[in-house]
C-alpha atoms as a PDB file:
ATOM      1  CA  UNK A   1     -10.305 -41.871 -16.570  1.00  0.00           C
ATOM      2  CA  UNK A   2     -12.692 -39.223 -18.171  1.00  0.00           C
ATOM      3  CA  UNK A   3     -12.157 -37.272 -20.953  1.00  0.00           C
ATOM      4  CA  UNK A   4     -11.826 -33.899 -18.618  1.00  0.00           C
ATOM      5  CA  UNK A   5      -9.270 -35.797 -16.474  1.00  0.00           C
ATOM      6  CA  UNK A   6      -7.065 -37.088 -19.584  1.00  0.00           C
ATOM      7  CA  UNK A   7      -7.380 -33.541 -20.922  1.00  0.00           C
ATOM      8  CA  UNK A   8      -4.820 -32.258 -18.974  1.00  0.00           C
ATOM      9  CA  UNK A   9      -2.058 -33.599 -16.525  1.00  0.00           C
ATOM     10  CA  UNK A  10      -1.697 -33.338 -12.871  1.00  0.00           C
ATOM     11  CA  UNK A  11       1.543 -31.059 -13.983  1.00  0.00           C
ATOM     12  CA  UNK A  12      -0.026 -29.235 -16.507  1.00  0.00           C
ATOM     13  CA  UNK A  13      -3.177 -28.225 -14.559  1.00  0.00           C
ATOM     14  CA  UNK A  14      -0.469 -27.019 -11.400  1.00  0.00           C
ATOM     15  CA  UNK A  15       1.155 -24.694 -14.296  1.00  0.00           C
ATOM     16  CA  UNK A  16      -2.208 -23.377 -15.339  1.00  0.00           C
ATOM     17  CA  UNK A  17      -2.787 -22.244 -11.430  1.00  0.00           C
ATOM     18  CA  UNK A  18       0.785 -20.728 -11.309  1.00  0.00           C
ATOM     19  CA  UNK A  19      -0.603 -18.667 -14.504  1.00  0.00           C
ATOM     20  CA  UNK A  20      -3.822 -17.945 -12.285  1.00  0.00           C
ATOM     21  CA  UNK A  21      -1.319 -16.867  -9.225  1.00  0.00           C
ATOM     22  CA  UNK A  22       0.842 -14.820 -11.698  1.00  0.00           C
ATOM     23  CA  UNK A  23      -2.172 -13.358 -13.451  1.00  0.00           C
ATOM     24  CA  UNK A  24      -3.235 -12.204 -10.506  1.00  0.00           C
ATOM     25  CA  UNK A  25      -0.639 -10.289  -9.274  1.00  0.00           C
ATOM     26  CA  UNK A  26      -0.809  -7.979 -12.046  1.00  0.00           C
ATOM     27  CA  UNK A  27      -5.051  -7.086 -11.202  1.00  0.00           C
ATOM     28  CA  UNK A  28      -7.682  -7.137  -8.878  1.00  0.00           C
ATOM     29  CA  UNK A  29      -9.891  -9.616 -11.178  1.00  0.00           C
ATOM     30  CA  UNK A  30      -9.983 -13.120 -10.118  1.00  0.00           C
ATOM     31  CA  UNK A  31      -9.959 -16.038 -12.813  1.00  0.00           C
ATOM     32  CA  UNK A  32     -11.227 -19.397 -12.957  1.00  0.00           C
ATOM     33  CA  UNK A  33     -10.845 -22.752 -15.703  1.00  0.00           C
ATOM     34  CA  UNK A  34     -14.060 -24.520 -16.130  1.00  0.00           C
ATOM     35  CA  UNK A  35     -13.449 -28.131 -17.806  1.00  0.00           C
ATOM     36  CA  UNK A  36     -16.368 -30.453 -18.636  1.00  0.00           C
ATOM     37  CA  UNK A  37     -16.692 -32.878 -21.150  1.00  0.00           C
ATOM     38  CA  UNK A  38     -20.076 -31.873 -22.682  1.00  0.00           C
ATOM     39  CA  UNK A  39     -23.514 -29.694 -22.599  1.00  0.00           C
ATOM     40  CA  UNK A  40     -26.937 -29.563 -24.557  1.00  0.00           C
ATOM     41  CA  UNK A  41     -26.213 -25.258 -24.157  1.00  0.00           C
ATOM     42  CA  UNK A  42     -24.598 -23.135 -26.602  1.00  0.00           C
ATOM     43  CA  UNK A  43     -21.074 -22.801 -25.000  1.00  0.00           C
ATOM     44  CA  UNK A  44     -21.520 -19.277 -23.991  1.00  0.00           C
ATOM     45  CA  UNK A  45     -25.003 -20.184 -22.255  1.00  0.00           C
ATOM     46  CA  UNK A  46     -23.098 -22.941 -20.416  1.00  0.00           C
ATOM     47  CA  UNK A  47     -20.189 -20.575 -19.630  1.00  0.00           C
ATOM     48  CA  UNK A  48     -22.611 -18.083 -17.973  1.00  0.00           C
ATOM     49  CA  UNK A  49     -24.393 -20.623 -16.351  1.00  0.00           C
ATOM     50  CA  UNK A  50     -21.125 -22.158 -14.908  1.00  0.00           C
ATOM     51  CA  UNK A  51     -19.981 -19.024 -13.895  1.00  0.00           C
ATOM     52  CA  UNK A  52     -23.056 -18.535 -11.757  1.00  0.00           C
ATOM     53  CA  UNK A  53     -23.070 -22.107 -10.637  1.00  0.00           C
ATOM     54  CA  UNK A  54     -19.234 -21.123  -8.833  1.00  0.00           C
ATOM     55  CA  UNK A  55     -20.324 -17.690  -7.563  1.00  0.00           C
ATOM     56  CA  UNK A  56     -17.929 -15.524  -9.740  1.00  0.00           C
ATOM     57  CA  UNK A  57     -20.707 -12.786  -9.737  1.00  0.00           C
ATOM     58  CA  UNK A  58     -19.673 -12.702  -5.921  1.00  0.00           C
ATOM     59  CA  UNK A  59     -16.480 -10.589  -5.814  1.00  0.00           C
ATOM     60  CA  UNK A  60     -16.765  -7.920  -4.623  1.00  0.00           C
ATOM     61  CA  UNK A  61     -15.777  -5.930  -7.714  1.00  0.00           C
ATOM     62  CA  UNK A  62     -17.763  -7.950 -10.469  1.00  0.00           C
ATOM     63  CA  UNK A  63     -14.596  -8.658 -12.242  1.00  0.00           C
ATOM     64  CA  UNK A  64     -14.657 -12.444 -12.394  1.00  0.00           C
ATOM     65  CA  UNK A  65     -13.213 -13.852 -15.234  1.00  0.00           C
ATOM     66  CA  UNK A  66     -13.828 -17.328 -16.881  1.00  0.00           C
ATOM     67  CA  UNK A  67     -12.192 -19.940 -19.130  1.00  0.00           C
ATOM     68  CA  UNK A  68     -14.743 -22.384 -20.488  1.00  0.00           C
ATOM     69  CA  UNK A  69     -14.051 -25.553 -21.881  1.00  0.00           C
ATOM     70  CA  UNK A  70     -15.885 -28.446 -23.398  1.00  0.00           C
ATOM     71  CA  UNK A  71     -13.164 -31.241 -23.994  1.00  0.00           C
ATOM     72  CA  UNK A  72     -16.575 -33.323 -26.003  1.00  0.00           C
ATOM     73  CA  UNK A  73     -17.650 -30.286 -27.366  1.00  0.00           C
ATOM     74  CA  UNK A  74     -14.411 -28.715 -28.711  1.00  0.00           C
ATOM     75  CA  UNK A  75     -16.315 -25.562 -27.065  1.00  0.00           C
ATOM     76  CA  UNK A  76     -13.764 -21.992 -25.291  1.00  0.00           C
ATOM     77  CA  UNK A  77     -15.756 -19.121 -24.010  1.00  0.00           C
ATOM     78  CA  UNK A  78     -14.215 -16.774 -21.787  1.00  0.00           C
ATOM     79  CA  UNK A  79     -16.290 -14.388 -20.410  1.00  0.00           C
ATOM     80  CA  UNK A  80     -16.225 -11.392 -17.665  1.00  0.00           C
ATOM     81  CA  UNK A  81     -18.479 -10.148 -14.740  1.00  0.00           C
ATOM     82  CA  UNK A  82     -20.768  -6.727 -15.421  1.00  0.00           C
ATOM     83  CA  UNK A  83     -17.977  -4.507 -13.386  1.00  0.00           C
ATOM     84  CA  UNK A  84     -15.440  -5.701 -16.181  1.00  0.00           C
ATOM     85  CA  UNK A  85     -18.195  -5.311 -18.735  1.00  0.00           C
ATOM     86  CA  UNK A  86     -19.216  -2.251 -17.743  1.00  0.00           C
ATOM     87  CA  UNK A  87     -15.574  -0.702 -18.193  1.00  0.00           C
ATOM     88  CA  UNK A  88     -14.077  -2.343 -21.293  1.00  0.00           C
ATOM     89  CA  UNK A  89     -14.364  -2.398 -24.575  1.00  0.00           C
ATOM     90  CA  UNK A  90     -17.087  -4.459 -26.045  1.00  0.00           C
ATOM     91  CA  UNK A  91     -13.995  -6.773 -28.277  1.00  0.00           C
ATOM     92  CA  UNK A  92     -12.373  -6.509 -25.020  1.00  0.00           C
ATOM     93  CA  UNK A  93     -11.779 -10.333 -25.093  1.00  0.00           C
ATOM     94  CA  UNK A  94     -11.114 -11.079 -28.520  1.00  0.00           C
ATOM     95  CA  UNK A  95      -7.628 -10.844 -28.799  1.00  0.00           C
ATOM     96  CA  UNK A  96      -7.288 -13.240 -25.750  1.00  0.00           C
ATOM     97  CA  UNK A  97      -9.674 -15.931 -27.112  1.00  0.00           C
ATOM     98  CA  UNK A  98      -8.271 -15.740 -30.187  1.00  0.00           C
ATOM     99  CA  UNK A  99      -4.461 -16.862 -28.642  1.00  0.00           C
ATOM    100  CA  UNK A 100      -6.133 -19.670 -26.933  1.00  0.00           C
ATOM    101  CA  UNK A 101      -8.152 -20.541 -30.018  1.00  0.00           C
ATOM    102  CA  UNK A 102      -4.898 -20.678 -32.190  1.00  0.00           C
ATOM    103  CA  UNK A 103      -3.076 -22.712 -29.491  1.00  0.00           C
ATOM    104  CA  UNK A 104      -5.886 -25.022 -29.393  1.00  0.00           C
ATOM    105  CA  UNK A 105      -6.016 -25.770 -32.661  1.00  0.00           C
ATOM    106  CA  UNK A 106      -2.550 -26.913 -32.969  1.00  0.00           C
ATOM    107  CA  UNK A 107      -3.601 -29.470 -29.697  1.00  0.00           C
ATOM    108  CA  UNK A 108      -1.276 -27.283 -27.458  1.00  0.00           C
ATOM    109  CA  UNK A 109      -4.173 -27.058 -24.931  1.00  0.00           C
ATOM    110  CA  UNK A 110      -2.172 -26.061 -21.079  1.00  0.00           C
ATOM    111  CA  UNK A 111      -0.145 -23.475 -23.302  1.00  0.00           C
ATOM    112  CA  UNK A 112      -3.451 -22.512 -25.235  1.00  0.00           C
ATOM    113  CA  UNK A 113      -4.824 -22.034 -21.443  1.00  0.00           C
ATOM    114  CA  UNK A 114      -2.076 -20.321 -20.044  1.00  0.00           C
ATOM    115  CA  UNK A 115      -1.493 -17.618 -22.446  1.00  0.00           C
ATOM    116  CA  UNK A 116      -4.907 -16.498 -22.308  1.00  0.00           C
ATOM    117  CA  UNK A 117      -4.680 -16.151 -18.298  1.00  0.00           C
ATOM    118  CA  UNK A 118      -1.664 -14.104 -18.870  1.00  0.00           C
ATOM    119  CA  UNK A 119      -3.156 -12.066 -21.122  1.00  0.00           C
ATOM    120  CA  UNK A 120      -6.251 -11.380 -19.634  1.00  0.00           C
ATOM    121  CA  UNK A 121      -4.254 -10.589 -15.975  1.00  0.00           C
ATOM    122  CA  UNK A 122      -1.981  -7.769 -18.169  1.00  0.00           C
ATOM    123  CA  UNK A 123      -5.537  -6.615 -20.177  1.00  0.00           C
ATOM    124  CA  UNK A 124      -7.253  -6.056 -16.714  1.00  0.00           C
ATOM    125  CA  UNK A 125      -4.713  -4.190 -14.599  1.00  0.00           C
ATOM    126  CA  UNK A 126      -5.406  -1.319 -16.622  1.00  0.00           C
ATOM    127  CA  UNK A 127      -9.198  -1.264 -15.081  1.00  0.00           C
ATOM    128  CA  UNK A 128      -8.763  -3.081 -12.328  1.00  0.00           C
ATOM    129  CA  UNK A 129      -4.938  -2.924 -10.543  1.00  0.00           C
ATOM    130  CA  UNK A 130      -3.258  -5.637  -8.187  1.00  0.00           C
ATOM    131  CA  UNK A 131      -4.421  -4.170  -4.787  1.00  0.00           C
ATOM    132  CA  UNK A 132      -1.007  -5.642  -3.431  1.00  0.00           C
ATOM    133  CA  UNK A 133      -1.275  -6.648  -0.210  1.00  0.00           C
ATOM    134  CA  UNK A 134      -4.667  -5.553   0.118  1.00  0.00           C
ATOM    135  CA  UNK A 135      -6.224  -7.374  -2.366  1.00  0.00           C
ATOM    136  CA  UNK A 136      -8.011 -10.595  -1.509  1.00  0.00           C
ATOM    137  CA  UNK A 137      -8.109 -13.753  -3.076  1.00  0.00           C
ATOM    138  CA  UNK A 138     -12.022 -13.899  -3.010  1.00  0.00           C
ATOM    139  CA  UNK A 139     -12.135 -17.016  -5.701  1.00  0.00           C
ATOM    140  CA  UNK A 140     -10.221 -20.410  -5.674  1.00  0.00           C
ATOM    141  CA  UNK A 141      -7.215 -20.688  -8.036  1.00  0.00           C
ATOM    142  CA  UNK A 142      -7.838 -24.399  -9.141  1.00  0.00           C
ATOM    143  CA  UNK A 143      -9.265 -25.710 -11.800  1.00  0.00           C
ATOM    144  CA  UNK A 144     -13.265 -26.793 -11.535  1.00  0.00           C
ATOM    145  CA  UNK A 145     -14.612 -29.763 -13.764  1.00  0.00           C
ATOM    146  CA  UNK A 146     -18.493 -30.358 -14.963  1.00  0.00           C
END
């Protein structure tokens, strides 16, 4: 096995999209994991370059969101599409990388993960609301790898 696969179990990666799900019930904004074991780019380089790479600038909202993570690298970037930039506050994401950071460093890495989904879905439905049965999953829930 790789080090992305052995990051995470089978289990632990189906909990992280139940936190995707959940998230997503409480906004419009659709978020992805990225895992990959290493990159030559500085993480957030990599993270935008990932998030082009899985057409989260796509939706039709701009209000991607993505987790970044290079296992190698020891690397976390989260980062949002202009219609989420373009609304919130520029330290919008701080608070939420800094839960995953401090779960992280304490090795608890699917809890890490999944607070920081759940965050972000209750930080966005105040921009962009759950469209309930209107709204459209326009991004896969499961987790990519690098």
């Amino acid at each position: 096995m790789s080090i992305t696969e052995d990051f995470l179990s089978s289990s632990e990666e189906q909990e992280i999209v139940a936190a995707i799900v959940k998230a997503e019930k409480e906004t419009s904004g659709e978020i992805r994991v990225h895992i990959e074991e290493h990159s030559d780019l500085p993480v957030l380089e990599r993270a935008q370059e990932v998030f082009k790479m899985l057409k989260m600038h796509k939706t039709s909202a701009r209000n991607g969101v993505l987790f970044y993570i290079g296992v190698k690298d020891r690397h976390f970037a989260i980062i949002g599409d202009d219609g989420i930039d373009a609304v919130v506050p520029y330290d919008f994401w701080e608070n939420t990388k800094k839960t995953v950071i401090d779960h992280f460093k304490a090795n608890n890495f699917k809890q890490g993960i999944i607070a920081g989904i759940l965050q972000s879905g209750k930080q966005l439905k105040h921009f962009f609301p759950y469209n309930g049965k209107d709204d459209v999953n326009e991004l896969p829930n499961e987790i990519s790898r690098g």
